[in-house]
Protein backbone atom coordinates (compact mmCIF):
# COMPACT_ATOMS: atom_id res chain seq x y z
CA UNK A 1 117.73 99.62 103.46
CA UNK A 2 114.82 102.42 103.49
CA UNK A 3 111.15 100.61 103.52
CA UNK A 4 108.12 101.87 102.89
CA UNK A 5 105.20 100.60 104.61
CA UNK A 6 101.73 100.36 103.93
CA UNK A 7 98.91 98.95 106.61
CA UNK A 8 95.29 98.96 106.84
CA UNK A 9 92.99 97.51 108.61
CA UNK A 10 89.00 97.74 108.40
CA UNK A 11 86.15 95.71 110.69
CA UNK A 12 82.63 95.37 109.37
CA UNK A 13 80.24 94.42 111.95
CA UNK A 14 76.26 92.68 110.98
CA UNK A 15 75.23 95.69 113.66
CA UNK A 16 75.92 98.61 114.93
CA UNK A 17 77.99 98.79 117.57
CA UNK A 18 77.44 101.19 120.21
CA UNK A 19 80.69 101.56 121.70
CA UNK A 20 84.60 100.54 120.41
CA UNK A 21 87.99 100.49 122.24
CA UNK A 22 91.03 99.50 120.06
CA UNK A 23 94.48 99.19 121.32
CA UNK A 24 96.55 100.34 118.75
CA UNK A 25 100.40 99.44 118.40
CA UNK A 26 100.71 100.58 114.96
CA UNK A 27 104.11 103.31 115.55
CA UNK A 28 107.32 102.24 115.33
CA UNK A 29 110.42 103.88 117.69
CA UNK A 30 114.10 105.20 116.66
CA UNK A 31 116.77 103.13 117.76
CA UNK A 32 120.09 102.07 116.62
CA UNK A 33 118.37 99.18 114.28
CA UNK A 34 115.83 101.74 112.72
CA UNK A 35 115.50 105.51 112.00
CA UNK A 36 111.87 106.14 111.47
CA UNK A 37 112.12 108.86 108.22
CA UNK A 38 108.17 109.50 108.12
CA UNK A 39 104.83 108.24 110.06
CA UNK A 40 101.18 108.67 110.68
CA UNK A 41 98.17 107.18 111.54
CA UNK A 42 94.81 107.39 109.74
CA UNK A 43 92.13 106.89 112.42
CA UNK A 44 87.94 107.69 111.97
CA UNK A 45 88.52 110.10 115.33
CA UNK A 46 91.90 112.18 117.61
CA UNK A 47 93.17 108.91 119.88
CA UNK A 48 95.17 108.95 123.10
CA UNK A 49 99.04 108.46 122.37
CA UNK A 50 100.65 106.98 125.50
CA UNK A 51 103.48 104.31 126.56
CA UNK A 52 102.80 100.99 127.45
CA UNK A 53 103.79 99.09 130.45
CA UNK A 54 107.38 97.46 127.56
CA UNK A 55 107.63 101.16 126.14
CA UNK A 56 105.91 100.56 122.85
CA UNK A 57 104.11 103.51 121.87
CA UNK A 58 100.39 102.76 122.06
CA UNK A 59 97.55 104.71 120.44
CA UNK A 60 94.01 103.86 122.25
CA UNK A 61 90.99 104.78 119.96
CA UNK A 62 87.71 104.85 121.34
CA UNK A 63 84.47 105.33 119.58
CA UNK A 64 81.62 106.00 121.31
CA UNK A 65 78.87 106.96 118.29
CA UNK A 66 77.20 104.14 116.12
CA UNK A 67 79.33 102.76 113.72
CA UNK A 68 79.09 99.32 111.60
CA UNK A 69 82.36 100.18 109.99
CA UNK A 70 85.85 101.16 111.20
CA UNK A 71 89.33 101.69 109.39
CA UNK A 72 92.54 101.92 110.65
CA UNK A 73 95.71 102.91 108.29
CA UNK A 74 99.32 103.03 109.28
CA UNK A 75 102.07 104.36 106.88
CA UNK A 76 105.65 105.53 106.87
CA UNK A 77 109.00 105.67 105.67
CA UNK A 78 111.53 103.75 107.91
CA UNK A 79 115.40 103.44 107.46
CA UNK A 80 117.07 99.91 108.68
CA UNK A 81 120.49 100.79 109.76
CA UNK A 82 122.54 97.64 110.95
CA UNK A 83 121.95 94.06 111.85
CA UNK A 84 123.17 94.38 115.58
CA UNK A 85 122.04 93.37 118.79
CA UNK A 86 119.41 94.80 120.52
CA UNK A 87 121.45 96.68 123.73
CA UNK A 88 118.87 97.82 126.62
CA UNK A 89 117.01 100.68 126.74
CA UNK A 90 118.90 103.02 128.94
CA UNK A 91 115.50 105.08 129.67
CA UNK A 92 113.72 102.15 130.32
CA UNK A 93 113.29 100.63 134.38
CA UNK A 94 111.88 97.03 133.07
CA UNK A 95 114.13 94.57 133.66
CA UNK A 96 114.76 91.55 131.41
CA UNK A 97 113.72 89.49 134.12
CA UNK A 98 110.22 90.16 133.42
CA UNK A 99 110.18 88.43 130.39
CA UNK A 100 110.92 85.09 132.18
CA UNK A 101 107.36 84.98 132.75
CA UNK A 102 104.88 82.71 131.33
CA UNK A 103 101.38 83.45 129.98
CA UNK A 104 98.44 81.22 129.06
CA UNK A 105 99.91 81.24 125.45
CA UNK A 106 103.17 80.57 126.06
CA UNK A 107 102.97 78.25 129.17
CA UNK A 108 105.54 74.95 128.47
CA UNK A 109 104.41 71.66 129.31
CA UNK A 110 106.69 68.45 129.60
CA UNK A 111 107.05 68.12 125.45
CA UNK A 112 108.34 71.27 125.09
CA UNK A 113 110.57 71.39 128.43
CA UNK A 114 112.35 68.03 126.99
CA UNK A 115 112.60 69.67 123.31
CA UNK A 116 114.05 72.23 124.73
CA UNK A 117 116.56 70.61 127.07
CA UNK A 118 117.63 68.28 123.82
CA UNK A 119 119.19 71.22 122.48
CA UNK A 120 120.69 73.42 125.41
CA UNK A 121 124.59 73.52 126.19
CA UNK A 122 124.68 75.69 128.74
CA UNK A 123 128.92 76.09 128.01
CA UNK A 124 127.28 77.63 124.16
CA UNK A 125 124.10 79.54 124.78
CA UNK A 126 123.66 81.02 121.51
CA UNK A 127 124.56 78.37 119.32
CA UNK A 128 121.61 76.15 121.40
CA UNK A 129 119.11 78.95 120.72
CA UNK A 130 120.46 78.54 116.98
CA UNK A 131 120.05 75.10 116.60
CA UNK A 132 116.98 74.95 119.07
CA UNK A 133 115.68 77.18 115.69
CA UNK A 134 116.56 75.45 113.73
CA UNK A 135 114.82 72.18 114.78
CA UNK A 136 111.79 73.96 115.64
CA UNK A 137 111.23 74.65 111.97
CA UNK A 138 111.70 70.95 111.47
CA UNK A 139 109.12 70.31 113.83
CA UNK A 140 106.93 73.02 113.36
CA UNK A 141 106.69 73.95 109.13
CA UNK A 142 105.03 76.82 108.30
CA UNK A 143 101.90 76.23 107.39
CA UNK A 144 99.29 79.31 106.73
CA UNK A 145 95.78 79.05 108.13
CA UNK A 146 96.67 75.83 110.40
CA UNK A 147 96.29 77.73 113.61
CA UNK A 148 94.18 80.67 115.21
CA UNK A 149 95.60 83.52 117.14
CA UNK A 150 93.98 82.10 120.18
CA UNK A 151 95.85 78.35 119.70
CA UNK A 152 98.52 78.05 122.81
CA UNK A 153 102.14 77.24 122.58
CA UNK A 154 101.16 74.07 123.79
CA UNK A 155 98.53 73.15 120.77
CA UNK A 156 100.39 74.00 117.99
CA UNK A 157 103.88 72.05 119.10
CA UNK A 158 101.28 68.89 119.60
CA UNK A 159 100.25 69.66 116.06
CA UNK A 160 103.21 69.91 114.65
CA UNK A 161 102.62 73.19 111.95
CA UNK A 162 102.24 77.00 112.15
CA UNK A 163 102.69 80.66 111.48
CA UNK A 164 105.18 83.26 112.65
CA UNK A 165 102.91 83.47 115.88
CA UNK A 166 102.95 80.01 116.84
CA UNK A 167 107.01 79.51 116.13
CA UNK A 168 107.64 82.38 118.24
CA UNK A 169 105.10 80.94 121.30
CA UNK A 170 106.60 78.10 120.85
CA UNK A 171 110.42 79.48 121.30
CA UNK A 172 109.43 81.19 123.75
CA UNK A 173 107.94 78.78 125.82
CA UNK A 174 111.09 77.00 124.87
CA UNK A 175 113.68 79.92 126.28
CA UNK A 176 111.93 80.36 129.61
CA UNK A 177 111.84 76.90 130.65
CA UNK A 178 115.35 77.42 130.13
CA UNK A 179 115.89 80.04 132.19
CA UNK A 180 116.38 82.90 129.43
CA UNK A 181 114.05 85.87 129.00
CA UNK A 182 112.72 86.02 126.29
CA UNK A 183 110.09 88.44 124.44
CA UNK A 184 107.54 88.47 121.63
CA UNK A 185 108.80 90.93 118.51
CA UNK A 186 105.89 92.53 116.22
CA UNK A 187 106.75 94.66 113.05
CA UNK A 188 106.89 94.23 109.58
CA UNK A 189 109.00 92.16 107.18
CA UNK A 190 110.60 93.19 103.87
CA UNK A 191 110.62 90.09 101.23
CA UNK A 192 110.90 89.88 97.33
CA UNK A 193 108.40 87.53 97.61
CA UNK A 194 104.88 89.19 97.00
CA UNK A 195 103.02 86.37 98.60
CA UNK A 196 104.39 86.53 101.75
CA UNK A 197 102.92 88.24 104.35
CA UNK A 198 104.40 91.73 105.21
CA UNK A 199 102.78 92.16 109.01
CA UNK A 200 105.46 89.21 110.84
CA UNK A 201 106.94 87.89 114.78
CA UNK A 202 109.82 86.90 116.20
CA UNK A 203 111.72 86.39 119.22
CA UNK A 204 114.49 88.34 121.07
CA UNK A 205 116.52 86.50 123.48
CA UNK A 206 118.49 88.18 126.78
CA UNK A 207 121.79 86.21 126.96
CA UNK A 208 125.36 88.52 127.92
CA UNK A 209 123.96 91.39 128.38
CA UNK A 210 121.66 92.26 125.54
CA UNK A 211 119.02 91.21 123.10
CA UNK A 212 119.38 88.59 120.54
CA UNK A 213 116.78 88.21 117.59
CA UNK A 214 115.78 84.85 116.31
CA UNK A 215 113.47 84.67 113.13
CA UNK A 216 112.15 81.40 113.54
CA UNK A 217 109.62 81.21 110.52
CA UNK A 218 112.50 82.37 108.39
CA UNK A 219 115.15 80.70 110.23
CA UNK A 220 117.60 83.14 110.83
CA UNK A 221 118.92 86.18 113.07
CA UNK A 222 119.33 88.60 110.59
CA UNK A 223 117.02 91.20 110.92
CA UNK A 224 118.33 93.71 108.11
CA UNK A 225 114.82 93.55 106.75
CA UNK A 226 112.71 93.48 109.81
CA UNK A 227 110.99 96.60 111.19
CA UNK A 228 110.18 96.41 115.02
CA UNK A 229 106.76 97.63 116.41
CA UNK A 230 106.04 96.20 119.82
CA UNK A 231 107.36 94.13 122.04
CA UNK A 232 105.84 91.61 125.08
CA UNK A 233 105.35 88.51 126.40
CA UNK A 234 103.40 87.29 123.66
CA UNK A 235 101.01 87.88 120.98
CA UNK A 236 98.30 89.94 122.85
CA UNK A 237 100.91 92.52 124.37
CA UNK A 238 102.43 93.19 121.24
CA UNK A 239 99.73 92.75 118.16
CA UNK A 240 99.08 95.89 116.20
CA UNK A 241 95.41 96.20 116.74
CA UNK A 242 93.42 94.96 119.65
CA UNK A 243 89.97 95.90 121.11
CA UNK A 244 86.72 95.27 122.11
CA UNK A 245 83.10 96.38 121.53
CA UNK A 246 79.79 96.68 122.66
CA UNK A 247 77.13 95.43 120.02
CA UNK A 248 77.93 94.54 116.37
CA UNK A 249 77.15 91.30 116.08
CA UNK A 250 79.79 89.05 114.00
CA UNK A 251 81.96 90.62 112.17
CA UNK A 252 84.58 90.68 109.28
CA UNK A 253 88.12 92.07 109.97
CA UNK A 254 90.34 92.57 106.36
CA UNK A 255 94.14 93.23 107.22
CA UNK A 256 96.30 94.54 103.94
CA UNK A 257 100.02 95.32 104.33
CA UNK A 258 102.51 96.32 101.83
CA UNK A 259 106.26 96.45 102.74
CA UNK A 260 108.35 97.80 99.91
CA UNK A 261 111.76 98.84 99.33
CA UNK A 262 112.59 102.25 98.63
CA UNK A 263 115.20 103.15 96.26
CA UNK A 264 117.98 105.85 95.74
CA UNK A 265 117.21 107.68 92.75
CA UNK A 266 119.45 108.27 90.33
């Protein structure tokens, strides 16, 4: 399936601010799920491509002239080859192992520890993860605007409702008390459905030897319409844009993306 992907994003701030950093993970990477046809970035100024510290390619645009307005555009072709596993890097030195670690958003407490030990057979680990999915949705229904993208793993399982974000916290959270690594997945999503929202997360899983996707929102581990950005240990290692100013005042932020199919012509 060949996408084509359309993202912008534009702040307005009540001042001027004097001085913006944003941390941008807006570029995908080949790999044997994805072959990235076309790219590019449409920034206000040249920004500093470099890698991460979980290989995503990171773009850090800084802006140090008054400005009350900035926007940020990301567009591309992208072909999704298969609907394999993800196998390790073989250039990369970070072990799975790292992704055992917990953060402030995806720290369990007893609730979630005792969900997740409902579900586990250790003699089956992927068919626990499965159903561990699938009773998470159960739990948790998606539910837009319920949650902010500061609410903890912890919050929104007491609640009982979120988005993408919160599932995958939530799993995650879930997988680590567990004992599995597990990692935060940002990218796009391709859907017939116009209303849903293009910009989506999931998890990956480390069990035998590689990585296993699980779409919680959409319950399922098919990813033949997913298109990976970043990866981390949660939301704020992985989100597309991220920053922080000096001056400004409150502001609006409007996010737009597209995700279309492209096809053959005849």
């Amino acid at each position: 399936m060949r996408l084509n992907i359309e993202h912008k994003t534009r702040y307005a701030y009540e001042h001027q601010v004097t001085l913006s950093t944003q941390y941008l993970r807006l570029t995908p990477q080949n790999s044997v799920h994805q072959q990235i046809i076309s790219w590019d970035l449409e920034l206000p100024c040249e920004a500093t491509c470099t890698q991460d510290a979980y290989g995503n390619v990171m773009h850090v645009l800084t802006l140090d002239t008054p400005h009350q307005q900035l926007d940020i555009a990301a567009r591309g072709v992208v072909e999704i080859l298969d609907d394999g596993e993800w196998a390790p890097d073989p250039e990369s030195l970070l072990s799975p192992l790292v992704f055992l670690r917990s953060s402030p958003l995806t720290q369990p407490d007893g609730e979630i520890r005792e969900f997740a030990k409902r579900y586990w057979r250790p003699e089956k680990p992927l068919a626990s993860l499965e159903k561990l999915m699938d009773e998470l949705l159960l739990k948790m229904p998606y539910r837009p605007g319920s949650t902010l993208v500061t609410d903890a793993a912890t919050k929104v399982f007491a609640a009982g409702s979120g988005v993408c974000q919160d599932h995958s916290h939530v799993f995650l959270a879930c997988c680590r008390s567990l004992g599995i690594p597990a990692r935060y997945v940002s990218g796009y999503l391709y859907t017939e459905n116009v209303e849903h929202v293009a910009t989506h997360a999931w998890v990956e899983a480390w069990l035998d030897g590689s990585w296993h996707s699980f779409d919680i929102t959409n319950n399922t581990r098919s990813t033949r319409q997913h298109l990976r950005l970043a990866v981390g240990v949660d939301y704020l290692d992985a989100c597309p844009v991220r920053g922080m100013r000096l001056g400004g005042g409150g502001e609006d932020m409007l996010a737009v993306a597209a995700v279309l199919q492209v096809h053959a012509q005849q």
